[in-house]
C-alpha atoms as a PDB file:
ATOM      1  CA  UNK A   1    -115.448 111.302  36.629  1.00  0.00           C
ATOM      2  CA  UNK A   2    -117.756 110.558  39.553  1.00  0.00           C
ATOM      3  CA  UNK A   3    -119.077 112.411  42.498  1.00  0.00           C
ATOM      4  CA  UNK A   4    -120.066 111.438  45.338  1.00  0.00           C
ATOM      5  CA  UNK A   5    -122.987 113.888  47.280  1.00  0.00           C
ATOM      6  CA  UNK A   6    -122.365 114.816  50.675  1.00  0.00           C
ATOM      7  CA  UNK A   7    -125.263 112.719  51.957  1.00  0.00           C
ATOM      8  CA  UNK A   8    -123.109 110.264  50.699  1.00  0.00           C
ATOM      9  CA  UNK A   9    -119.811 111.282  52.446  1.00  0.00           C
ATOM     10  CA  UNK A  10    -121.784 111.453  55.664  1.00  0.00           C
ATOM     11  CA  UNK A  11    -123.103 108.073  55.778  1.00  0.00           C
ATOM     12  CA  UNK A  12    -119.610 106.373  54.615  1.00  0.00           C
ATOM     13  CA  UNK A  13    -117.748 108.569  57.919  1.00  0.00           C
ATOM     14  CA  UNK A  14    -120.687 107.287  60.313  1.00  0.00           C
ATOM     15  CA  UNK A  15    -119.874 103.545  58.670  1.00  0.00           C
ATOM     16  CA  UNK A  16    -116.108 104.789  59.778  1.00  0.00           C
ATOM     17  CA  UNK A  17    -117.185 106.002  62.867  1.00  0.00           C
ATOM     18  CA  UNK A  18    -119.142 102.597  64.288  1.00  0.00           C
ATOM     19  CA  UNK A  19    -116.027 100.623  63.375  1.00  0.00           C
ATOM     20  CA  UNK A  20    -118.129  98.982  60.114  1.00  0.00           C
ATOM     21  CA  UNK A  21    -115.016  99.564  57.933  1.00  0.00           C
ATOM     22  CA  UNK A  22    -111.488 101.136  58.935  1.00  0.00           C
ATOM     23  CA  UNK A  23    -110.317 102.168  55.528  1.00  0.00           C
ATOM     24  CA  UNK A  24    -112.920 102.703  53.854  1.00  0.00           C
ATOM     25  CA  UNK A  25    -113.829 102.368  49.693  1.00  0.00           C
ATOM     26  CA  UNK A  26    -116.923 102.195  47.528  1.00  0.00           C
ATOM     27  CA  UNK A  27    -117.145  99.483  45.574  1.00  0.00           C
ATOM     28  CA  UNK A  28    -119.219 100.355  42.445  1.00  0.00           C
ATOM     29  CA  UNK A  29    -120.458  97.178  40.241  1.00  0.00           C
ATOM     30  CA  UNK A  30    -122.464  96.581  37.333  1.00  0.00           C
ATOM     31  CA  UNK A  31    -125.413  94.593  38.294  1.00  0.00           C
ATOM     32  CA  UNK A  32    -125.064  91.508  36.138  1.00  0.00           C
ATOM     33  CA  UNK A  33    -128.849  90.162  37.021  1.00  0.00           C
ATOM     34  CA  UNK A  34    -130.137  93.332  35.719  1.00  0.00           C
ATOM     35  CA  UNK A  35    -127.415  93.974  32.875  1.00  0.00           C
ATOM     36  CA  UNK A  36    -128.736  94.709  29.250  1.00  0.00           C
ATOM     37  CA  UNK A  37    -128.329  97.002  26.585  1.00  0.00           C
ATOM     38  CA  UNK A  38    -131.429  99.316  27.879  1.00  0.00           C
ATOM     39  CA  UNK A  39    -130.652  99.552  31.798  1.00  0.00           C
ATOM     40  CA  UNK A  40    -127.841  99.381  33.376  1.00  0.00           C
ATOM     41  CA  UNK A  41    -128.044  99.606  37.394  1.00  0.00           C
ATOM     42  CA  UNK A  42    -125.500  98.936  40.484  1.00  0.00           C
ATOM     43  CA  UNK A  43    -124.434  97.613  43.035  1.00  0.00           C
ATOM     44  CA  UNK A  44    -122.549  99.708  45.901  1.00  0.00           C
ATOM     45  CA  UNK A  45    -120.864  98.147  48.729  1.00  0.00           C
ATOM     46  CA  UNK A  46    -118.612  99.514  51.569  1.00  0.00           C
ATOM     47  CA  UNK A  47    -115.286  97.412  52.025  1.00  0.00           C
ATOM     48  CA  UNK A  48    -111.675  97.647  52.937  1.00  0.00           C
ATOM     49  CA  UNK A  49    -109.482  99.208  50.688  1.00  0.00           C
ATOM     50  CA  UNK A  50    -106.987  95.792  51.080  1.00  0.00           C
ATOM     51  CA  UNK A  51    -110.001  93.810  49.523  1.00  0.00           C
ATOM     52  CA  UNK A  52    -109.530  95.206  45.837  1.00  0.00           C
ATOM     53  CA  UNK A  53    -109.941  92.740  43.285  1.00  0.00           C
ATOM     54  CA  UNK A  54    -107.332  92.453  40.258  1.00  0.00           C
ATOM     55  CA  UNK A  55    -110.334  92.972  38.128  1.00  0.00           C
ATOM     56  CA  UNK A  56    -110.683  96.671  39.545  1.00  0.00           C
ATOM     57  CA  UNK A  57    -109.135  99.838  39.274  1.00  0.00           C
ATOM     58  CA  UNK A  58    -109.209 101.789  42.175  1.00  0.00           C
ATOM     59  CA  UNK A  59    -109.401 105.705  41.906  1.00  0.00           C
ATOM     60  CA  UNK A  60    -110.094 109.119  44.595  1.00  0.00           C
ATOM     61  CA  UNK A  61    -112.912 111.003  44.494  1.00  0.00           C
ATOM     62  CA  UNK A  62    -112.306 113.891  46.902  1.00  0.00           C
ATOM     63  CA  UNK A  63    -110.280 112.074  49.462  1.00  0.00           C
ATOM     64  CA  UNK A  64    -112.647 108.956  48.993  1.00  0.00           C
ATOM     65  CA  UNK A  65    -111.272 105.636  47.770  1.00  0.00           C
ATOM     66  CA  UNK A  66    -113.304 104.069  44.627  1.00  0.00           C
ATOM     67  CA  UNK A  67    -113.103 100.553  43.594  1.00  0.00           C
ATOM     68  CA  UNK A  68    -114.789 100.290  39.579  1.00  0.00           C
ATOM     69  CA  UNK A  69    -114.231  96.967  37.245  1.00  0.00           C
ATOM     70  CA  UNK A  70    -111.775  97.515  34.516  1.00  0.00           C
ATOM     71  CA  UNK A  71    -114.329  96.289  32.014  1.00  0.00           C
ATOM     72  CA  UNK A  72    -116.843  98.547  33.197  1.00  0.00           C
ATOM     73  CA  UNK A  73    -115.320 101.792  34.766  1.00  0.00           C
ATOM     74  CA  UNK A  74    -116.004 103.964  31.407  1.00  0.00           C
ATOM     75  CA  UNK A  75    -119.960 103.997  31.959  1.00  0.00           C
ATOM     76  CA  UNK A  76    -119.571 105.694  34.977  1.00  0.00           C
ATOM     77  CA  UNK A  77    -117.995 108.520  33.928  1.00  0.00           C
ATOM     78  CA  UNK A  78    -120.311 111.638  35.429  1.00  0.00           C
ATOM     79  CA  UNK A  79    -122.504 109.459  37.535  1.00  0.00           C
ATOM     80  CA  UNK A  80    -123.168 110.429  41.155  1.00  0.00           C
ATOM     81  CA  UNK A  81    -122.934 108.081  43.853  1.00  0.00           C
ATOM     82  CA  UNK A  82    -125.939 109.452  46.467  1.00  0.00           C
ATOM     83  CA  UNK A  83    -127.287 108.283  49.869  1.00  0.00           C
ATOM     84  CA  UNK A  84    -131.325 108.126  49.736  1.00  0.00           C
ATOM     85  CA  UNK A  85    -133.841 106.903  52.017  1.00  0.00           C
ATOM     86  CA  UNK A  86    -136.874 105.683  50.014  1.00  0.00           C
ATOM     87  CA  UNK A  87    -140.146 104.114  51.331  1.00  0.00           C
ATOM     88  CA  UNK A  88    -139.025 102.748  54.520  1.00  0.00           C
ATOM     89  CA  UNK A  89    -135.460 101.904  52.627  1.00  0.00           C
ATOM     90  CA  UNK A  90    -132.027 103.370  52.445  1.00  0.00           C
ATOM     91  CA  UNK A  91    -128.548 103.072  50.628  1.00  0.00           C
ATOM     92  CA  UNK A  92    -126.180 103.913  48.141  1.00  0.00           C
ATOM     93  CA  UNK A  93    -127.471 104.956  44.915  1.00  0.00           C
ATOM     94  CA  UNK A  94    -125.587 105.714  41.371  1.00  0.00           C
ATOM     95  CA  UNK A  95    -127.452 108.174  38.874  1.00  0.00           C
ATOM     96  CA  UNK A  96    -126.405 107.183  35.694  1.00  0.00           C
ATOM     97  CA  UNK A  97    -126.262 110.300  33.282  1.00  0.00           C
ATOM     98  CA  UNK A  98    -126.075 108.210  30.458  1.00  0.00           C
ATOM     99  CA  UNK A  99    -129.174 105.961  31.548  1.00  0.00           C
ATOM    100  CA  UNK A 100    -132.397 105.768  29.615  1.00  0.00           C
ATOM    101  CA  UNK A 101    -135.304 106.046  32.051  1.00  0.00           C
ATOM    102  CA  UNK A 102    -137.730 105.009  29.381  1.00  0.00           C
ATOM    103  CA  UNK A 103    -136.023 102.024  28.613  1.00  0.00           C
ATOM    104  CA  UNK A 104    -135.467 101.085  31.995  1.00  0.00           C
ATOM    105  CA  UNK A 105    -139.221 101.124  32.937  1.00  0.00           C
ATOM    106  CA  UNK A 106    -140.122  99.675  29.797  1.00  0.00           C
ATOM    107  CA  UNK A 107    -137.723  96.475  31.441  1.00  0.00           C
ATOM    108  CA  UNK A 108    -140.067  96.449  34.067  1.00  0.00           C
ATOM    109  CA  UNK A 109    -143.268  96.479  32.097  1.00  0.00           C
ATOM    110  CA  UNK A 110    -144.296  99.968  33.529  1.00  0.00           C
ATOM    111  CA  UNK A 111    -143.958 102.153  30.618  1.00  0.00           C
ATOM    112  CA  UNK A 112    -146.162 102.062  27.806  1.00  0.00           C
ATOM    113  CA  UNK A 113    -145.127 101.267  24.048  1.00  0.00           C
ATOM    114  CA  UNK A 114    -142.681 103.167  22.478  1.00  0.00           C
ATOM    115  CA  UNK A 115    -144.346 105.626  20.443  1.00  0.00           C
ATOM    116  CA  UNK A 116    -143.591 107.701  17.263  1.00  0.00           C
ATOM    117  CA  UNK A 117    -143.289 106.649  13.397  1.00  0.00           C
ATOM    118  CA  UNK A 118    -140.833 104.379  13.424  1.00  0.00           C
ATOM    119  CA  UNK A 119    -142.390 102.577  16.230  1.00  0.00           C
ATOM    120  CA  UNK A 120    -145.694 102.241  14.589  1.00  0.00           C
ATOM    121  CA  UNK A 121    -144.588 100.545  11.899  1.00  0.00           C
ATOM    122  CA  UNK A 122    -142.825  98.070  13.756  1.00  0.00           C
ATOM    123  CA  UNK A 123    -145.594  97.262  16.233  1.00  0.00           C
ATOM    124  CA  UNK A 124    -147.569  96.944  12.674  1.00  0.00           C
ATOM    125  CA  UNK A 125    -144.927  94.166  11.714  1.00  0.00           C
ATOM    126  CA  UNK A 126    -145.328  92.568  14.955  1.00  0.00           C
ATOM    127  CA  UNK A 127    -149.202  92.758  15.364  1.00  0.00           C
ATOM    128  CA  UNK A 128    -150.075  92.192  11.234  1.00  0.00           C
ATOM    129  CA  UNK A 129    -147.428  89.180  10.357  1.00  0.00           C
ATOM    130  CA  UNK A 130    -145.181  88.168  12.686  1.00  0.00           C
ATOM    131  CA  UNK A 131    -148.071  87.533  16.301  1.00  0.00           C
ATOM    132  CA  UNK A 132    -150.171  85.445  14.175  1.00  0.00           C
ATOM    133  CA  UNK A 133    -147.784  83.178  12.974  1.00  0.00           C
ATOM    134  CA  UNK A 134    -146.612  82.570  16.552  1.00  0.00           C
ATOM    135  CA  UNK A 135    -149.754  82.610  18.569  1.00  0.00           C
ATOM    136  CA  UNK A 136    -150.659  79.150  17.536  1.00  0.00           C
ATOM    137  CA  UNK A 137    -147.797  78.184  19.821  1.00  0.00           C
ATOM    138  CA  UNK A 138    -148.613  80.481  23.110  1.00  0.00           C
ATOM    139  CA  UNK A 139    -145.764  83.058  21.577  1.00  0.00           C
ATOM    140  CA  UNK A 140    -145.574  86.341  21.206  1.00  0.00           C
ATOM    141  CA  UNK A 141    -143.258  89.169  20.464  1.00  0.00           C
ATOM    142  CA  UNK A 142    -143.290  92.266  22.058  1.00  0.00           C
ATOM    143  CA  UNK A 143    -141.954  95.785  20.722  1.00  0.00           C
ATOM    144  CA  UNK A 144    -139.388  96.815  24.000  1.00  0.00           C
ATOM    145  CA  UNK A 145    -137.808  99.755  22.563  1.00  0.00           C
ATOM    146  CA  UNK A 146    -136.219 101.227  19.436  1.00  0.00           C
ATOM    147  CA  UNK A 147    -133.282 103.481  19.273  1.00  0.00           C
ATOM    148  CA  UNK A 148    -131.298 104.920  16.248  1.00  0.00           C
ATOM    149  CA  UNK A 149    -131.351 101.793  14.018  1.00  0.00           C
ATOM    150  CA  UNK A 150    -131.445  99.341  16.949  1.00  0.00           C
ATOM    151  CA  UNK A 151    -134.819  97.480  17.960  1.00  0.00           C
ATOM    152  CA  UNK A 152    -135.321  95.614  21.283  1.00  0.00           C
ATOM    153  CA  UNK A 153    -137.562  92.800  21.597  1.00  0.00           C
ATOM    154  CA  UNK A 154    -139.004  90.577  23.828  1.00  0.00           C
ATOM    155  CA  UNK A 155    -140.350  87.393  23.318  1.00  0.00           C
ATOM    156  CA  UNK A 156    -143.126  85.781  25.666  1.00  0.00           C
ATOM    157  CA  UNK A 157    -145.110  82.491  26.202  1.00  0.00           C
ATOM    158  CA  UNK A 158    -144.403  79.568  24.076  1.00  0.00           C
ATOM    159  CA  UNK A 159    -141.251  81.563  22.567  1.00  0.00           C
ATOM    160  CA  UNK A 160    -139.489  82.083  26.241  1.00  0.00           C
ATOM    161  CA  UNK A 161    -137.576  79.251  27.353  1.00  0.00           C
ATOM    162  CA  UNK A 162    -137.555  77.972  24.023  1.00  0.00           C
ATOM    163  CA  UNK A 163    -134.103  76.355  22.912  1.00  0.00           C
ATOM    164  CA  UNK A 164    -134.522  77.492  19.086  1.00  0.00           C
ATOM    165  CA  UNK A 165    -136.408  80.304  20.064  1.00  0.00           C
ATOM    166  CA  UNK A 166    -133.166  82.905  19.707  1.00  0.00           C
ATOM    167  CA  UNK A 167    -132.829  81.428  16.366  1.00  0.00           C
ATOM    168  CA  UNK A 168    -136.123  81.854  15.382  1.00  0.00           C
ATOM    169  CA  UNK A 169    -135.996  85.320  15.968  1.00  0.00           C
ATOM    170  CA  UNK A 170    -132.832  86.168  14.088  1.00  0.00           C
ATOM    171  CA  UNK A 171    -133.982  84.119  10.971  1.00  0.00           C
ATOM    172  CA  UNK A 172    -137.766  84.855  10.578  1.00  0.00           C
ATOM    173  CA  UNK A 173    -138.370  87.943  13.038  1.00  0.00           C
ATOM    174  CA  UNK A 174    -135.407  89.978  11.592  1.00  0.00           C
ATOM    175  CA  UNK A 175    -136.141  89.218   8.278  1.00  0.00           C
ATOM    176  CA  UNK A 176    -139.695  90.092   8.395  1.00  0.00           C
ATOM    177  CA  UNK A 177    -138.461  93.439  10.152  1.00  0.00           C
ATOM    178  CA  UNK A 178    -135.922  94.346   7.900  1.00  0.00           C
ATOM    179  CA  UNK A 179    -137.986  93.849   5.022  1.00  0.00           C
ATOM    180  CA  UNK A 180    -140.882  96.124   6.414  1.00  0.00           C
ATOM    181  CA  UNK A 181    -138.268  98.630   8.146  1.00  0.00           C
ATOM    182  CA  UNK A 182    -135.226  98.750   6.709  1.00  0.00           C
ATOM    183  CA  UNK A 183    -134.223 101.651   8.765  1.00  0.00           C
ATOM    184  CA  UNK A 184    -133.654  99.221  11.344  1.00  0.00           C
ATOM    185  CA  UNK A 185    -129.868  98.094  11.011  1.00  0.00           C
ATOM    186  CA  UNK A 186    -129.650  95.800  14.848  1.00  0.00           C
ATOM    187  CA  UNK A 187    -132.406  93.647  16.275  1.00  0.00           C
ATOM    188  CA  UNK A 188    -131.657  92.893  20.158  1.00  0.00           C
ATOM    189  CA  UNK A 189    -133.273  89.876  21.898  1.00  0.00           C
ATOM    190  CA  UNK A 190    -134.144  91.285  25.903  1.00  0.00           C
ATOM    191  CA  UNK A 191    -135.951  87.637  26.691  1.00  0.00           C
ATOM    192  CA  UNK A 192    -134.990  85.571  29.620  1.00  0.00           C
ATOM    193  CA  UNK A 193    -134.719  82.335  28.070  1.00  0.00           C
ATOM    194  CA  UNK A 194    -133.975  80.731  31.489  1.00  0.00           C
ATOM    195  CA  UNK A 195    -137.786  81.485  32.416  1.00  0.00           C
ATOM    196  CA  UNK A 196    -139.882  79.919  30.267  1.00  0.00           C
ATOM    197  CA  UNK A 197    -141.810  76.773  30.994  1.00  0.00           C
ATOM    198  CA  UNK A 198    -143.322  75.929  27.621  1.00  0.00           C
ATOM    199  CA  UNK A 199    -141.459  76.079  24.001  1.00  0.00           C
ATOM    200  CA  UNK A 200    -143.032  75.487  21.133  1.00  0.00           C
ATOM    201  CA  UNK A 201    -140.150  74.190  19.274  1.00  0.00           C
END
Protein backbone atom coordinates (compact mmCIF):
# COMPACT_ATOMS: atom_id res chain seq x y z
CA UNK A 1 0.00 0.00 0.00
CA UNK A 2 2.82 2.41 0.82
CA UNK A 3 6.54 2.38 0.67
CA UNK A 4 8.73 3.94 2.33
CA UNK A 5 12.45 4.67 0.34
CA UNK A 6 15.45 3.80 2.09
CA UNK A 7 16.49 7.44 2.44
CA UNK A 8 13.59 7.34 4.39
CA UNK A 9 14.37 4.30 6.65
CA UNK A 10 17.75 5.88 7.28
CA UNK A 11 16.70 9.09 8.62
CA UNK A 12 13.77 7.49 10.92
CA UNK A 13 16.87 4.86 12.56
CA UNK A 14 19.22 8.06 13.05
CA UNK A 15 15.84 9.79 14.79
CA UNK A 16 16.06 6.21 16.80
CA UNK A 17 19.51 6.42 17.25
CA UNK A 18 19.74 10.21 18.99
CA UNK A 19 17.01 9.09 21.39
CA UNK A 20 14.29 11.55 19.31
CA UNK A 21 11.73 8.68 19.46
CA UNK A 22 12.10 5.05 21.09
CA UNK A 23 9.40 3.28 19.18
CA UNK A 24 9.17 4.79 16.43
CA UNK A 25 5.92 5.44 13.73
CA UNK A 26 5.12 7.75 10.85
CA UNK A 27 2.33 9.56 11.21
CA UNK A 28 0.89 10.36 7.73
CA UNK A 29 -1.98 13.24 7.65
CA UNK A 30 -3.95 14.96 5.21
CA UNK A 31 -3.10 18.54 5.28
CA UNK A 32 -6.43 20.16 6.07
CA UNK A 33 -5.06 23.95 5.25
CA UNK A 34 -4.20 22.77 1.89
CA UNK A 35 -7.14 20.11 1.41
CA UNK A 36 -9.31 20.40 -1.85
CA UNK A 37 -10.54 18.43 -4.52
CA UNK A 38 -7.35 19.34 -6.90
CA UNK A 39 -4.31 18.84 -4.35
CA UNK A 40 -4.05 16.93 -1.76
CA UNK A 41 -0.60 17.19 0.30
CA UNK A 42 0.75 15.91 3.91
CA UNK A 43 1.85 16.13 6.76
CA UNK A 44 4.53 13.51 8.22
CA UNK A 45 5.54 13.44 11.72
CA UNK A 46 7.73 11.03 13.81
CA UNK A 47 6.00 9.92 17.19
CA UNK A 48 5.63 7.10 19.61
CA UNK A 49 3.78 4.28 18.62
CA UNK A 50 1.66 4.66 22.28
CA UNK A 51 0.48 8.13 20.87
CA UNK A 52 -2.03 6.63 18.19
CA UNK A 53 -5.13 8.39 17.95
CA UNK A 54 -8.62 6.42 17.85
CA UNK A 55 -9.10 8.21 14.63
CA UNK A 56 -6.09 6.15 13.05
CA UNK A 57 -5.35 2.89 11.88
CA UNK A 58 -2.04 1.86 12.35
CA UNK A 59 -0.36 -0.57 9.76
CA UNK A 60 3.67 -2.11 8.89
CA UNK A 61 5.42 -1.22 6.12
CA UNK A 62 8.53 -3.42 6.13
CA UNK A 63 9.09 -3.60 9.82
CA UNK A 64 8.04 0.20 10.07
CA UNK A 65 5.02 1.25 12.12
CA UNK A 66 2.41 3.61 10.10
CA UNK A 67 -0.15 5.69 11.71
CA UNK A 68 -2.98 6.88 8.61
CA UNK A 69 -6.63 8.49 9.56
CA UNK A 70 -9.43 6.11 9.05
CA UNK A 71 -11.18 8.68 6.90
CA UNK A 72 -8.31 9.17 4.82
CA UNK A 73 -6.02 6.00 4.65
CA UNK A 74 -7.51 4.89 1.05
CA UNK A 75 -5.71 7.88 -0.88
CA UNK A 76 -2.58 6.67 0.06
CA UNK A 77 -2.65 3.57 -1.33
CA UNK A 78 0.82 3.37 -3.63
CA UNK A 79 2.26 6.58 -2.35
CA UNK A 80 5.89 6.68 -1.22
CA UNK A 81 6.92 8.21 1.85
CA UNK A 82 10.71 9.74 0.85
CA UNK A 83 13.39 11.73 2.74
CA UNK A 84 14.58 14.87 0.49
CA UNK A 85 16.71 17.71 1.11
CA UNK A 86 15.53 20.67 -1.02
CA UNK A 87 16.98 24.25 -1.17
CA UNK A 88 18.56 24.50 2.10
CA UNK A 89 15.42 22.24 3.52
CA UNK A 90 14.79 18.68 4.48
CA UNK A 91 12.00 16.14 5.57
CA UNK A 92 9.56 13.65 4.97
CA UNK A 93 7.85 13.74 1.77
CA UNK A 94 4.68 11.60 0.34
CA UNK A 95 4.43 11.24 -3.60
CA UNK A 96 1.01 10.90 -4.25
CA UNK A 97 0.46 8.60 -7.41
CA UNK A 98 -2.89 9.65 -7.69
CA UNK A 99 -2.01 13.53 -7.47
CA UNK A 100 -2.59 15.96 -10.28
CA UNK A 101 0.52 18.13 -10.68
CA UNK A 102 -1.33 20.47 -12.96
CA UNK A 103 -3.93 21.08 -10.67
CA UNK A 104 -1.80 21.49 -7.85
CA UNK A 105 0.26 24.35 -9.45
CA UNK A 106 -2.68 25.78 -10.90
CA UNK A 107 -3.65 26.17 -6.70
CA UNK A 108 -0.73 28.12 -6.50
CA UNK A 109 -1.24 30.39 -9.45
CA UNK A 110 1.91 28.97 -11.28
CA UNK A 111 0.45 27.11 -14.06
CA UNK A 112 -1.14 28.65 -16.86
CA UNK A 113 -4.93 28.16 -17.96
CA UNK A 114 -6.15 24.97 -18.62
CA UNK A 115 -6.09 24.49 -22.19
CA UNK A 116 -7.97 22.37 -24.82
CA UNK A 117 -11.72 22.59 -26.25
CA UNK A 118 -13.59 22.22 -23.50
CA UNK A 119 -11.62 24.75 -21.70
CA UNK A 120 -12.00 27.35 -24.30
CA UNK A 121 -15.37 27.46 -24.21
CA UNK A 122 -15.61 27.86 -20.68
CA UNK A 123 -13.03 30.64 -20.34
CA UNK A 124 -15.41 32.11 -23.31
CA UNK A 125 -18.39 31.87 -20.72
CA UNK A 126 -16.36 33.42 -18.13
CA UNK A 127 -14.63 36.25 -20.19
CA UNK A 128 -17.97 37.02 -22.72
CA UNK A 129 -20.99 36.93 -19.94
CA UNK A 130 -20.33 36.04 -16.74
CA UNK A 131 -16.70 38.87 -15.91
CA UNK A 132 -18.70 41.68 -17.07
CA UNK A 133 -21.55 41.29 -15.07
CA UNK A 134 -19.31 41.02 -12.00
CA UNK A 135 -16.58 43.49 -12.63
CA UNK A 136 -18.74 46.37 -11.67
CA UNK A 137 -18.30 44.99 -8.18
CA UNK A 138 -14.26 44.31 -8.11
CA UNK A 139 -15.27 40.38 -8.92
CA UNK A 140 -14.10 38.07 -10.98
CA UNK A 141 -14.16 34.43 -11.78
CA UNK A 142 -11.40 32.53 -12.72
CA UNK A 143 -11.29 29.14 -14.83
CA UNK A 144 -9.00 26.73 -12.12
CA UNK A 145 -9.33 23.53 -13.80
CA UNK A 146 -11.73 21.17 -15.58
CA UNK A 147 -11.80 17.48 -15.36
CA UNK A 148 -14.26 14.85 -16.84
CA UNK A 149 -17.53 16.79 -16.29
CA UNK A 150 -16.25 18.65 -13.20
CA UNK A 151 -15.16 22.47 -13.41
CA UNK A 152 -13.16 24.28 -10.68
CA UNK A 153 -13.46 27.83 -10.08
CA UNK A 154 -12.19 30.51 -8.29
CA UNK A 155 -13.65 33.57 -7.45
CA UNK A 156 -11.55 36.87 -6.70
CA UNK A 157 -11.98 40.55 -5.56
CA UNK A 158 -15.33 41.79 -4.64
CA UNK A 159 -16.69 38.02 -4.92
CA UNK A 160 -14.04 36.58 -2.13
CA UNK A 161 -15.11 37.05 1.27
CA UNK A 162 -18.43 37.67 0.13
CA UNK A 163 -21.27 36.05 2.39
CA UNK A 164 -23.71 35.38 -0.72
CA UNK A 165 -20.96 35.03 -2.89
CA UNK A 166 -21.13 30.86 -2.82
CA UNK A 167 -24.66 31.36 -3.67
CA UNK A 168 -24.15 33.51 -6.34
CA UNK A 169 -22.09 31.18 -7.99
CA UNK A 170 -24.30 28.12 -7.80
CA UNK A 171 -27.41 30.13 -9.02
CA UNK A 172 -26.11 32.48 -11.81
CA UNK A 173 -22.45 31.08 -12.57
CA UNK A 174 -23.68 27.42 -12.94
CA UNK A 175 -26.49 28.26 -14.81
CA UNK A 176 -24.78 30.38 -17.26
CA UNK A 177 -22.20 27.37 -17.55
CA UNK A 178 -24.47 24.72 -17.95
CA UNK A 179 -26.35 26.42 -20.47
CA UNK A 180 -23.17 27.21 -22.65
CA UNK A 181 -21.46 23.71 -21.68
CA UNK A 182 -23.61 21.24 -20.86
CA UNK A 183 -20.91 18.72 -20.84
CA UNK A 184 -20.14 20.04 -17.59
CA UNK A 185 -22.22 17.90 -14.99
CA UNK A 186 -20.24 19.48 -11.29
CA UNK A 187 -19.15 23.05 -10.75
CA UNK A 188 -16.59 23.22 -7.64
CA UNK A 189 -16.04 26.52 -5.76
CA UNK A 190 -11.81 26.51 -4.79
CA UNK A 191 -12.27 30.31 -3.18
CA UNK A 192 -11.17 31.12 0.27
CA UNK A 193 -14.05 32.93 1.46
CA UNK A 194 -12.26 33.63 4.79
CA UNK A 195 -9.86 36.07 2.73
CA UNK A 196 -11.64 38.54 1.25
CA UNK A 197 -11.87 42.10 2.45
CA UNK A 198 -14.51 43.58 0.16
CA UNK A 199 -18.02 41.85 -0.96
CA UNK A 200 -20.10 43.24 -3.14
CA UNK A 201 -23.20 41.80 -1.81
Amino acid sequence: MIDITPAARERIQSFVDVEVVGDPALRIELDAAANSPLARQYSISLVEREDRKKTEIAINVDNIRVFLNLDTSNLLSGATVDWVDENGQSGFRVTDPNARPAAQASLAGDAATPSGPLAQRIQDVLEQEINPRIAAHGGAVELVDVDEGTLYLRMSGGCQGCAASAATLRQGVERMVREAVPEIHEIVDLTDHTAGTNPYF
